[in-house]
N, C-alpha and C. Protein backbone atom coordinates (compact mmCIF):
# COMPACT_ATOMS: atom_id res chain seq x y z
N UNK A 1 21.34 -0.24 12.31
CA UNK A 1 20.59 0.58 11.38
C UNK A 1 19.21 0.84 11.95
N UNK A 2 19.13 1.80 11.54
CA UNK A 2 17.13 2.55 12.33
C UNK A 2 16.41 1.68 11.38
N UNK A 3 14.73 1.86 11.67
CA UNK A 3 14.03 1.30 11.08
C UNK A 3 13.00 2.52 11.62
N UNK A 4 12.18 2.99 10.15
CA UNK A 4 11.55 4.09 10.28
C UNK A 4 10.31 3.45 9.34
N UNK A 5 8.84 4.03 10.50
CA UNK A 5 7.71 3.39 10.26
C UNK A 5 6.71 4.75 9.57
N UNK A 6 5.93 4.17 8.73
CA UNK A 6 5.42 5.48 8.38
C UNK A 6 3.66 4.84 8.28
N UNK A 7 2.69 5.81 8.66
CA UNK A 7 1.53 5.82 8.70
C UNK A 7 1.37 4.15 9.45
N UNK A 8 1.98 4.19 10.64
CA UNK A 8 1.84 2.75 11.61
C UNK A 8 0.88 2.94 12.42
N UNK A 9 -0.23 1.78 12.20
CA UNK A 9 -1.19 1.29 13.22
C UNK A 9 -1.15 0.29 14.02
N UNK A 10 -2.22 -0.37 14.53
CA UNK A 10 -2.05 -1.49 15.65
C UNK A 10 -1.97 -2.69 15.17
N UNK A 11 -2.13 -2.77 13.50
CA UNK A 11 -2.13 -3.83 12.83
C UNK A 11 -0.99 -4.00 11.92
N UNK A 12 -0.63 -2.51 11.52
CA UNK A 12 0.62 -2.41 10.18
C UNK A 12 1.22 -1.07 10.14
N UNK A 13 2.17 -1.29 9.47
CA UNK A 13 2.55 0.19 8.92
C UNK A 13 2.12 0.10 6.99
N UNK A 14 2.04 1.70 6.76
CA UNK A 14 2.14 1.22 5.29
C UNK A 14 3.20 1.06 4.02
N UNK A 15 4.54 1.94 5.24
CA UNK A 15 5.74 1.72 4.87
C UNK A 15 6.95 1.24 5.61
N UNK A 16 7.73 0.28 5.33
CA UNK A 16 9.14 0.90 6.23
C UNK A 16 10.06 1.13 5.71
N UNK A 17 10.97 1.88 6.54
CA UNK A 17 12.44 1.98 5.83
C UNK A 17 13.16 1.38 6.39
N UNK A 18 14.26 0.79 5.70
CA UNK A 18 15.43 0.11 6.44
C UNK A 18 16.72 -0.45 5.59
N UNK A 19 17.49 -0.31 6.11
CA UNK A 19 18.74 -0.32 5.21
C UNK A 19 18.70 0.34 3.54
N UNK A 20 18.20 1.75 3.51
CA UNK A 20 18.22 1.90 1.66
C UNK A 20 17.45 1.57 1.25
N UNK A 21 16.07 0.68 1.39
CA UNK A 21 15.01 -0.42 1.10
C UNK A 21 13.92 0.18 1.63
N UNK A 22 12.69 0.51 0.68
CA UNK A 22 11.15 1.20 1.33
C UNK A 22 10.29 0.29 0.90
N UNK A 23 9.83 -0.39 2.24
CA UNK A 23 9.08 -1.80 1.69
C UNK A 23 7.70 -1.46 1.81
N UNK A 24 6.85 -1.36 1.18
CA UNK A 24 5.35 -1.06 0.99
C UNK A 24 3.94 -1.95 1.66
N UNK A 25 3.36 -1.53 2.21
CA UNK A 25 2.33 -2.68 2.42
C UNK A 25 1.35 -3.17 1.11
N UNK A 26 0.26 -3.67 0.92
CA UNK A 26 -0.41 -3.93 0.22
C UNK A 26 -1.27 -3.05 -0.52
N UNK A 27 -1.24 -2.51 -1.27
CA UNK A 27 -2.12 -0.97 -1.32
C UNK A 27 -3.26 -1.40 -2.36
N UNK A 28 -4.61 -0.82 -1.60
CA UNK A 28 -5.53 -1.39 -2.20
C UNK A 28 -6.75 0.02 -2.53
N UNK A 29 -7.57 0.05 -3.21
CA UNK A 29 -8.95 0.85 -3.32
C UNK A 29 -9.86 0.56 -3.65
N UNK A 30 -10.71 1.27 -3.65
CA UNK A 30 -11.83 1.12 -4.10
C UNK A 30 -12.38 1.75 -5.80
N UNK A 31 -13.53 1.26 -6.41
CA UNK A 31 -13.44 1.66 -8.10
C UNK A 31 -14.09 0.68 -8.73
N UNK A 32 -15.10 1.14 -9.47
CA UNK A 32 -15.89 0.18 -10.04
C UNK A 32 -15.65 -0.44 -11.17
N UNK A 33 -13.87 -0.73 -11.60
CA UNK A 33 -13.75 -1.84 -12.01
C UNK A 33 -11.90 -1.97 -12.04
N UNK A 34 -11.16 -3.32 -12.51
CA UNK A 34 -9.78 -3.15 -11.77
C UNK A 34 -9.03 -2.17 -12.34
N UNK A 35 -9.35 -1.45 -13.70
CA UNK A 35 -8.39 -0.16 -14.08
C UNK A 35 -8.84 0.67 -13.30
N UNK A 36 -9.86 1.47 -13.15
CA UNK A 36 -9.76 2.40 -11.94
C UNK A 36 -9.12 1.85 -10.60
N UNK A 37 -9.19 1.03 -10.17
CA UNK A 37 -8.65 0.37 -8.97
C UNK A 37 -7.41 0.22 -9.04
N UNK A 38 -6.44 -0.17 -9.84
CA UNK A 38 -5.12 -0.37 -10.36
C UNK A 38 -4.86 0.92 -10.33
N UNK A 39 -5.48 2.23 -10.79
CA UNK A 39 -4.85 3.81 -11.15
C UNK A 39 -4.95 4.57 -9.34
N UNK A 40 -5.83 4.16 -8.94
CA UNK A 40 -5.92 4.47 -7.48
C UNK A 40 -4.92 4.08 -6.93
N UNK A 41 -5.27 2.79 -6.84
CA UNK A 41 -3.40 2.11 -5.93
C UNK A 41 -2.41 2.45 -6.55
N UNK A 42 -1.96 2.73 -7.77
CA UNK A 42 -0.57 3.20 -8.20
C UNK A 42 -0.21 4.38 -7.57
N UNK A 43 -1.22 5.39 -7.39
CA UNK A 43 -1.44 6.86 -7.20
C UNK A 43 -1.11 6.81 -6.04
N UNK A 44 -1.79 5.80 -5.07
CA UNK A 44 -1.36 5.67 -3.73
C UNK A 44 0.18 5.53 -3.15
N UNK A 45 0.46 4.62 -4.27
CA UNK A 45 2.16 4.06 -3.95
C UNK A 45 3.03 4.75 -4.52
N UNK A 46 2.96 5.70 -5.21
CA UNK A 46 3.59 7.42 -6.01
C UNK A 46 3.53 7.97 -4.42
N UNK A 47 2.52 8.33 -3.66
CA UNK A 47 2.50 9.45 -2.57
C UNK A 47 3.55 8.80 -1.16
N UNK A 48 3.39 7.20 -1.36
CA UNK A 48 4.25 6.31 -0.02
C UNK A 48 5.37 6.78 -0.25
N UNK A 49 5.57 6.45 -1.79
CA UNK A 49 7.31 6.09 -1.83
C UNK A 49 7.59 8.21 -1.74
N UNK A 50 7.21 8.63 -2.57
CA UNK A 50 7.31 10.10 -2.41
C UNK A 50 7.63 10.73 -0.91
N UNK A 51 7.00 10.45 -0.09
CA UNK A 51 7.19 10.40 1.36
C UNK A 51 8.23 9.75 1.91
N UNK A 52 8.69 8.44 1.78
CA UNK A 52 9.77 7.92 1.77
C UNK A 52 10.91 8.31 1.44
N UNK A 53 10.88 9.05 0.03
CA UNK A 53 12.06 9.71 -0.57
C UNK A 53 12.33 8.90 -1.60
N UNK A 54 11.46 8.40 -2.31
CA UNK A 54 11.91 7.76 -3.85
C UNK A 54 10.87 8.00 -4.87
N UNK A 55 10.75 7.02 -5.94
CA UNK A 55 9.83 6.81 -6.43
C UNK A 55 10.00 5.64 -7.42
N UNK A 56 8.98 5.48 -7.87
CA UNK A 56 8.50 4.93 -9.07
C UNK A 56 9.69 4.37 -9.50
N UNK A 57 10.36 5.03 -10.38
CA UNK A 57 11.73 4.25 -10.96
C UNK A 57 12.65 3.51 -10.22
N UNK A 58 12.59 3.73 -9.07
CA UNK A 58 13.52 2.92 -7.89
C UNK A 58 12.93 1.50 -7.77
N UNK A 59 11.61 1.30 -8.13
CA UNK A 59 11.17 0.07 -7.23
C UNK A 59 11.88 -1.08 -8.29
N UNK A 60 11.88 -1.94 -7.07
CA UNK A 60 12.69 -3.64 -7.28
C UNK A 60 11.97 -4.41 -7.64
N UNK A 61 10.53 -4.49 -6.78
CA UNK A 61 9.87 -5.66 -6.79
C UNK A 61 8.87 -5.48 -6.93
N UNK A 62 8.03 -5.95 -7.22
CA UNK A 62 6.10 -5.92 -7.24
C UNK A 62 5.78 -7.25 -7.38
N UNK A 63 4.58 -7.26 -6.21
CA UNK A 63 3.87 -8.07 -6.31
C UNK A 63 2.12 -7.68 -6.83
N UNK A 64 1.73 -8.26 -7.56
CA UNK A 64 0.40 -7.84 -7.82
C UNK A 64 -0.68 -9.04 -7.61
N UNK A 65 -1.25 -8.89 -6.80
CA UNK A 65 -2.31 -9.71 -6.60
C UNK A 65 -3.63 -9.44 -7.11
N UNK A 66 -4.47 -10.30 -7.81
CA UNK A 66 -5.90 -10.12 -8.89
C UNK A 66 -6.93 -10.70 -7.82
N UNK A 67 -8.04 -10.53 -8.16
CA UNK A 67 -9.21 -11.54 -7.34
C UNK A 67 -9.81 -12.43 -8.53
N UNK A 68 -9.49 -11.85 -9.82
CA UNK A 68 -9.86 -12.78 -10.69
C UNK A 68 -8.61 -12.58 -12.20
N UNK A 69 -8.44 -13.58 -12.37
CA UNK A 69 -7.13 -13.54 -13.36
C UNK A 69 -7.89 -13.14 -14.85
N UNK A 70 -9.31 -12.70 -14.98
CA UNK A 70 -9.69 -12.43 -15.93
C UNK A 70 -9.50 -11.25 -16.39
N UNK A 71 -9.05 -10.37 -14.83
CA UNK A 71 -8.48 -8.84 -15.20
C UNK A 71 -7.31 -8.86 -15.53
N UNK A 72 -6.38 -9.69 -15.92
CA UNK A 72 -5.00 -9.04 -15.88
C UNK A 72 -4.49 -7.88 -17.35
N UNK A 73 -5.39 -8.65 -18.40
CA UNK A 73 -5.09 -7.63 -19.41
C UNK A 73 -5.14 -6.38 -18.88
N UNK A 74 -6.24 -6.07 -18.44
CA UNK A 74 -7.09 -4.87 -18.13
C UNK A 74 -6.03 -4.01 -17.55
N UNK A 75 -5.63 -4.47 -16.36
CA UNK A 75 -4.77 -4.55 -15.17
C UNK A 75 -3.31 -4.16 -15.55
N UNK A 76 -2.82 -5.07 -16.78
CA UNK A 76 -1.22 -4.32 -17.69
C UNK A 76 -1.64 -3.30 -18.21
N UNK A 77 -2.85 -3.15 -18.85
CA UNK A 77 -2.78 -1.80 -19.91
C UNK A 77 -2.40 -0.61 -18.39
N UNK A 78 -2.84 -0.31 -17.59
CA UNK A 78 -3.23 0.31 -16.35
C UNK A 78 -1.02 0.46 -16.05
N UNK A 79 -1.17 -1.00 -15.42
CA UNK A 79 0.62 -1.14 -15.45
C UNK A 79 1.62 -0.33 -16.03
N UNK A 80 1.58 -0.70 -17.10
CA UNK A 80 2.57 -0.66 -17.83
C UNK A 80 2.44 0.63 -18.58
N UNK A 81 1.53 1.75 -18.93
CA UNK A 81 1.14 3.13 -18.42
C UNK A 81 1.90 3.71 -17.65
N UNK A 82 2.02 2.89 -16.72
CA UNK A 82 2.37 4.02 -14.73
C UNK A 82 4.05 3.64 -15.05
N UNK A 83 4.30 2.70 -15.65
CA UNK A 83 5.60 1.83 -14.81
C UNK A 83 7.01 2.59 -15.96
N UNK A 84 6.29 2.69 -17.77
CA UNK A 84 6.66 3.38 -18.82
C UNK A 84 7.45 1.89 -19.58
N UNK A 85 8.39 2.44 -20.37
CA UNK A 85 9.05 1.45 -21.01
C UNK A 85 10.24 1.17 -20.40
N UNK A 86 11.24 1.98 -19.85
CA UNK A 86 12.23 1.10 -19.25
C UNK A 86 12.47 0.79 -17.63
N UNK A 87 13.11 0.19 -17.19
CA UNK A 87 13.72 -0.02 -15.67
C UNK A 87 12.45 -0.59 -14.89
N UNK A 88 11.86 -1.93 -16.00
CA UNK A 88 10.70 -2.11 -14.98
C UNK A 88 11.41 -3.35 -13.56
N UNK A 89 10.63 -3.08 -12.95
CA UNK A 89 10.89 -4.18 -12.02
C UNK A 89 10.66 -5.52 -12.15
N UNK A 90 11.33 -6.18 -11.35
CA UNK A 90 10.62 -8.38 -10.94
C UNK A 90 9.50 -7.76 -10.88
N UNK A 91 8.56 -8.63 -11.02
CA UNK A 91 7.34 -8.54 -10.60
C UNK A 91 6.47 -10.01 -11.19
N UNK A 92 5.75 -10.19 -9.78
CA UNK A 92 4.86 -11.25 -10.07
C UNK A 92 3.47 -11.26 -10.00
N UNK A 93 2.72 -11.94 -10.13
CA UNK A 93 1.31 -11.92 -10.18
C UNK A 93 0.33 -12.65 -10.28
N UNK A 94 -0.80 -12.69 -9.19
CA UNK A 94 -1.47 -14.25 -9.06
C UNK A 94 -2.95 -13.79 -8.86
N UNK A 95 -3.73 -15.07 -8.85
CA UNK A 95 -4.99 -14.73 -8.16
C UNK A 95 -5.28 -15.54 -6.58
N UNK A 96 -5.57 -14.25 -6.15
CA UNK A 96 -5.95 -14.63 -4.83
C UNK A 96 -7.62 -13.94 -4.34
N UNK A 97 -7.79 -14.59 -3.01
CA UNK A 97 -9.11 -13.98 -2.61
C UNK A 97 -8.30 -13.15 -1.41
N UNK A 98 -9.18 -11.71 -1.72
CA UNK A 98 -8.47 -10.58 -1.49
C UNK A 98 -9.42 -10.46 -0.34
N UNK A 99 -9.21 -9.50 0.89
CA UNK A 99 -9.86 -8.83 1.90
C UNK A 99 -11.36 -8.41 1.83
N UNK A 100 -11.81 -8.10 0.89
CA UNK A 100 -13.39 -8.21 0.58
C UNK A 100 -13.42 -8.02 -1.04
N UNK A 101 -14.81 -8.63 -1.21
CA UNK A 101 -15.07 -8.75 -2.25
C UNK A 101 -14.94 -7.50 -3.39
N UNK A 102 -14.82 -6.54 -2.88
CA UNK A 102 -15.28 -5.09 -3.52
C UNK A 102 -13.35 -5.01 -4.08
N UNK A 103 -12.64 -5.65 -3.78
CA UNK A 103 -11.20 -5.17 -4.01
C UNK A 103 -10.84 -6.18 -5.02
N UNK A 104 -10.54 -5.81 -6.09
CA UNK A 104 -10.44 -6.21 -7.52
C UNK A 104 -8.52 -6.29 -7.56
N UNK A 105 -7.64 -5.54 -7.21
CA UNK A 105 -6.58 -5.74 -7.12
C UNK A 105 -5.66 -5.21 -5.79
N UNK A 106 -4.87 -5.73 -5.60
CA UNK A 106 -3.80 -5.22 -4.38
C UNK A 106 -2.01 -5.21 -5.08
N UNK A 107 -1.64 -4.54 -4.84
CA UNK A 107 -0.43 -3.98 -5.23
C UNK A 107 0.70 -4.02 -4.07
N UNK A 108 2.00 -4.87 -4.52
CA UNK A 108 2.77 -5.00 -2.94
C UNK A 108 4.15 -3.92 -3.67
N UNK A 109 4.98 -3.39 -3.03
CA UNK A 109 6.25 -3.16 -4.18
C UNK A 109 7.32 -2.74 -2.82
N UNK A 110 8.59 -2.87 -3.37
CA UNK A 110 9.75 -2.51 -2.72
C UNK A 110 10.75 -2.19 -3.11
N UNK A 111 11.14 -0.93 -3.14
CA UNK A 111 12.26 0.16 -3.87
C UNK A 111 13.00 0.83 -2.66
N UNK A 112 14.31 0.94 -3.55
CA UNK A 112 15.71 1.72 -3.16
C UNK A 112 15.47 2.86 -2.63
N UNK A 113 15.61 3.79 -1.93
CA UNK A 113 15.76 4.87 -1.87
C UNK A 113 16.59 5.79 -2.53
N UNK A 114 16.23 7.13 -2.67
CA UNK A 114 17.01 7.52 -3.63
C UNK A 114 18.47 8.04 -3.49
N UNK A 115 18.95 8.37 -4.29
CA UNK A 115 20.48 8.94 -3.86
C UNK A 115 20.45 10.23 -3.57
């Protein structure tokens, strides 16, 4: 089976494909607070998988990583908005210390391709 890299640098790609499966890198922004930041990165991972050939309703998995677990309300209202009411995915969610301080959330996800 191929393995097809999309927007690949010397460090990452931000997608791959492989077997039916579009695995996402970490998608992160910038926004002066985590709902704008959360609506950025969703927006971001709408245009990956779109490029890929799926979307949104396909994805399997999410990972969501916080820098402070004090956003998470904030952070579902934002969610669960983008994601709607049915066919949500696994998804987990923690706090970690993220790549710089200015990044309030990071978003991981991995969806089917479409039919």
């Amino acid at each position: 089976m191929s393995i097809q890299r999309l927007h690949s640098g010397p460090r990452m790609s931000q997608a791959v494909i492989h077997g039916g499966i579009v695995y996402l890198a970490g998608q992160v922004a910038l926004g002066p607070d985590v709902s704008e930041q959360t609506r950025a990165v969703l927006a971001q991972i709408d245009s990956l998988l779109a490029e890929a050939g799926t979307d949104r309703s396909r994805i399997l998995q999410a990972t969501i990583w916080l820098a402070d677990m004090a956003d998470f309300a904030a952070m579902n209202v934002v969610w669960e908005e983008w994601i709607g009411g049915g066919g949500a995915p696994t998804r987990a969610t923690g706090e970690v210390r993220l790549a710089t301080p200015d990044y309030k959330v990071e978003i991981i996800v991995t969806a089917a391709l479409g039919e």
